[in-house]
Protein backbone atom coordinates (compact mmCIF):
# COMPACT_ATOMS: atom_id res chain seq x y z
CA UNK A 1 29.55 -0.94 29.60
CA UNK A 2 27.36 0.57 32.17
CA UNK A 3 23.50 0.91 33.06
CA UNK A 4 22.02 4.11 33.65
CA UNK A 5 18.30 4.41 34.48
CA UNK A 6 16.34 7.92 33.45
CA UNK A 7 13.61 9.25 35.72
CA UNK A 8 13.40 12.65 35.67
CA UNK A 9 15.09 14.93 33.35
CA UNK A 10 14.85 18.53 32.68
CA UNK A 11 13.65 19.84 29.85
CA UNK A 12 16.94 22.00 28.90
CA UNK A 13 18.49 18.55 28.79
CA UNK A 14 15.88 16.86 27.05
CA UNK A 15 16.20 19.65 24.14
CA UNK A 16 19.93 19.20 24.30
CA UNK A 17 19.42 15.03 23.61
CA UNK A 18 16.55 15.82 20.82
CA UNK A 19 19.30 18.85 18.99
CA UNK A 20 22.14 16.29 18.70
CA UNK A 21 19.90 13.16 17.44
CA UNK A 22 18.33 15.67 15.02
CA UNK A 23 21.75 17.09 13.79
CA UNK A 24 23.01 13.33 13.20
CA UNK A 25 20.23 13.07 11.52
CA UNK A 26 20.42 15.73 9.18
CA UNK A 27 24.55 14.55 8.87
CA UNK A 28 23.02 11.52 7.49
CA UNK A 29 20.55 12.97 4.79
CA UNK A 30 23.04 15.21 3.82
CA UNK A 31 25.58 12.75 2.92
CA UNK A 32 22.99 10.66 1.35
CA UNK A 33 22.39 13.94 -0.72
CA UNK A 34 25.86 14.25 -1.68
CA UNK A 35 25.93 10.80 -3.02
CA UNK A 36 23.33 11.20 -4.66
CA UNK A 37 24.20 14.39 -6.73
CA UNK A 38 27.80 12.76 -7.23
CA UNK A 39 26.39 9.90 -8.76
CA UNK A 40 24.22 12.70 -11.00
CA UNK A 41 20.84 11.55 -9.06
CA UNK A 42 18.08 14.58 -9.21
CA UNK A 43 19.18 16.61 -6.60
CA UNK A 44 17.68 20.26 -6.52
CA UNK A 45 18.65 22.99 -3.73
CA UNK A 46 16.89 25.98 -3.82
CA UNK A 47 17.61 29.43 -1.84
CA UNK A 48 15.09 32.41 -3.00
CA UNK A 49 15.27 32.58 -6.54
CA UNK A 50 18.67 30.59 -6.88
CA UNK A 51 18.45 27.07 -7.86
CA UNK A 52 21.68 24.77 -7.72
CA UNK A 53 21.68 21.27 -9.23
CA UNK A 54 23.59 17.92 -8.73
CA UNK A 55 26.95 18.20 -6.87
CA UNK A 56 27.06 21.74 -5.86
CA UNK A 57 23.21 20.66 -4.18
CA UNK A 58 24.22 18.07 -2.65
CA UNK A 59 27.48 19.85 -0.81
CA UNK A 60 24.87 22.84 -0.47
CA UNK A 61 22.99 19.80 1.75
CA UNK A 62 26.18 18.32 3.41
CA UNK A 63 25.84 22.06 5.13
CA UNK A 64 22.26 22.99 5.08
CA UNK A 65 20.56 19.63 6.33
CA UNK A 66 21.89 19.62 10.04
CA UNK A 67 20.76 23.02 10.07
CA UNK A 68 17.10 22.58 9.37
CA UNK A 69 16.67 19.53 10.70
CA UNK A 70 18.40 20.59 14.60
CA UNK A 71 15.47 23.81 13.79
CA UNK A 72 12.94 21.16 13.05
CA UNK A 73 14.11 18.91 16.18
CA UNK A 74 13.83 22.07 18.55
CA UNK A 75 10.53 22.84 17.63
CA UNK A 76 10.04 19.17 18.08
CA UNK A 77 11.72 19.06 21.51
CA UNK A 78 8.89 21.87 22.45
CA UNK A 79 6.06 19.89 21.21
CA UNK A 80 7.05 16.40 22.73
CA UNK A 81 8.62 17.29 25.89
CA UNK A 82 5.45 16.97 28.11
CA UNK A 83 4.02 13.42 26.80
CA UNK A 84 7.47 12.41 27.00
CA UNK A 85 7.41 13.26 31.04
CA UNK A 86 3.81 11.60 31.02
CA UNK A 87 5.30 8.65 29.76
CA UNK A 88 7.96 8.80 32.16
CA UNK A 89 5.40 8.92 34.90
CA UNK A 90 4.06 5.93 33.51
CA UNK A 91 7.29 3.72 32.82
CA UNK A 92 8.86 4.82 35.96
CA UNK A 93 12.39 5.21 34.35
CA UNK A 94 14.41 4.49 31.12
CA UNK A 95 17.60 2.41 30.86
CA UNK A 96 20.52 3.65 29.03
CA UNK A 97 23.53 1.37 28.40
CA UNK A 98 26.83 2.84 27.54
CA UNK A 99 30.18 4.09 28.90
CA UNK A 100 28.81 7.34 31.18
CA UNK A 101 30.40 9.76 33.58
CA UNK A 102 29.62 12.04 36.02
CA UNK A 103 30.77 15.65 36.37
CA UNK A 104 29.11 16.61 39.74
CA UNK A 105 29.01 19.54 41.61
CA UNK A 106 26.44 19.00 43.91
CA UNK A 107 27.45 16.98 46.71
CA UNK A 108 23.66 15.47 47.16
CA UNK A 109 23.24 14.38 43.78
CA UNK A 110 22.61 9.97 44.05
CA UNK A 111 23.00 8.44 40.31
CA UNK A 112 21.85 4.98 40.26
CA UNK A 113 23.83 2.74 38.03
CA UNK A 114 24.85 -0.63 37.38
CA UNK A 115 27.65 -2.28 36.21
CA UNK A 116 27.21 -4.97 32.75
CA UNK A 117 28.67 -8.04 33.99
CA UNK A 118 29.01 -9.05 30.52
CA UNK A 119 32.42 -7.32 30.17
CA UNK A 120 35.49 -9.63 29.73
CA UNK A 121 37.39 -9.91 33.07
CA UNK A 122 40.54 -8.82 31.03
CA UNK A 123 39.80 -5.97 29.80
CA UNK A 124 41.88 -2.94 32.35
CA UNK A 125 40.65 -1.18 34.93
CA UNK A 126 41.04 2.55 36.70
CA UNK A 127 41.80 2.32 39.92
């Protein structure tokens, strides 16, 4: 597990990160919808004048959920993308902690990371 720390980061990025969390997002309701019209729960899906009810609504929002919701997390993205570099300048940076790689082209570019020295001295290495 590694360290990464945030302190600038563009906003075509920063759209990119708020798209994916907004499509798991809508993954997640839209399962929950699912279950809930398979289990014959009051799930409605409407489209124009067409109305669909119980299962067939909640595969309609399997499929249609991810959609609105990586719409409503652009327009989100738009909206929040300068406080969130105001509250960069504040904070200074933001650590990330996960398994990260870099896929450079520019010979200049410095990440700063750190390695977790909570991993098990077992575990295999790539040297």
């Amino acid at each position: 597990m590694q360290s990464i720390f945030i302190k600038k980061i563009r906003f075509g990025s920063y759209v990119k990160l708020n798209l994916v969390i907004s499509i798991a997002i809508g993954i997640v309701f839209g399962v929950l919808f699912l279950i809930i019209g398979l289990f014959g729960g009051p799930v409605t899906a409407n489209f124009g004048n067409m109305q669909f009810t119980g299962i067939t609504a909640g595969i309609l929002g399997l499929f249609i959920c991810p959609v609105v919701f990586s719409l409503f997390g652009f327009m989100i993205s738009l909206i929040t993308y300068l406080p969130f570099i105001g509250a960069m300048k504040i904070l200074k940076r933001v650590e990330l902690f996960g398994d990260f790689a870099c896929e450079c082209e520019n010979d200049f570019l410095i990440v700063e990371h750190k390695n977790d020295t909570s991993i098990d001295d077992n575990e295999d290495t790539d040297n």
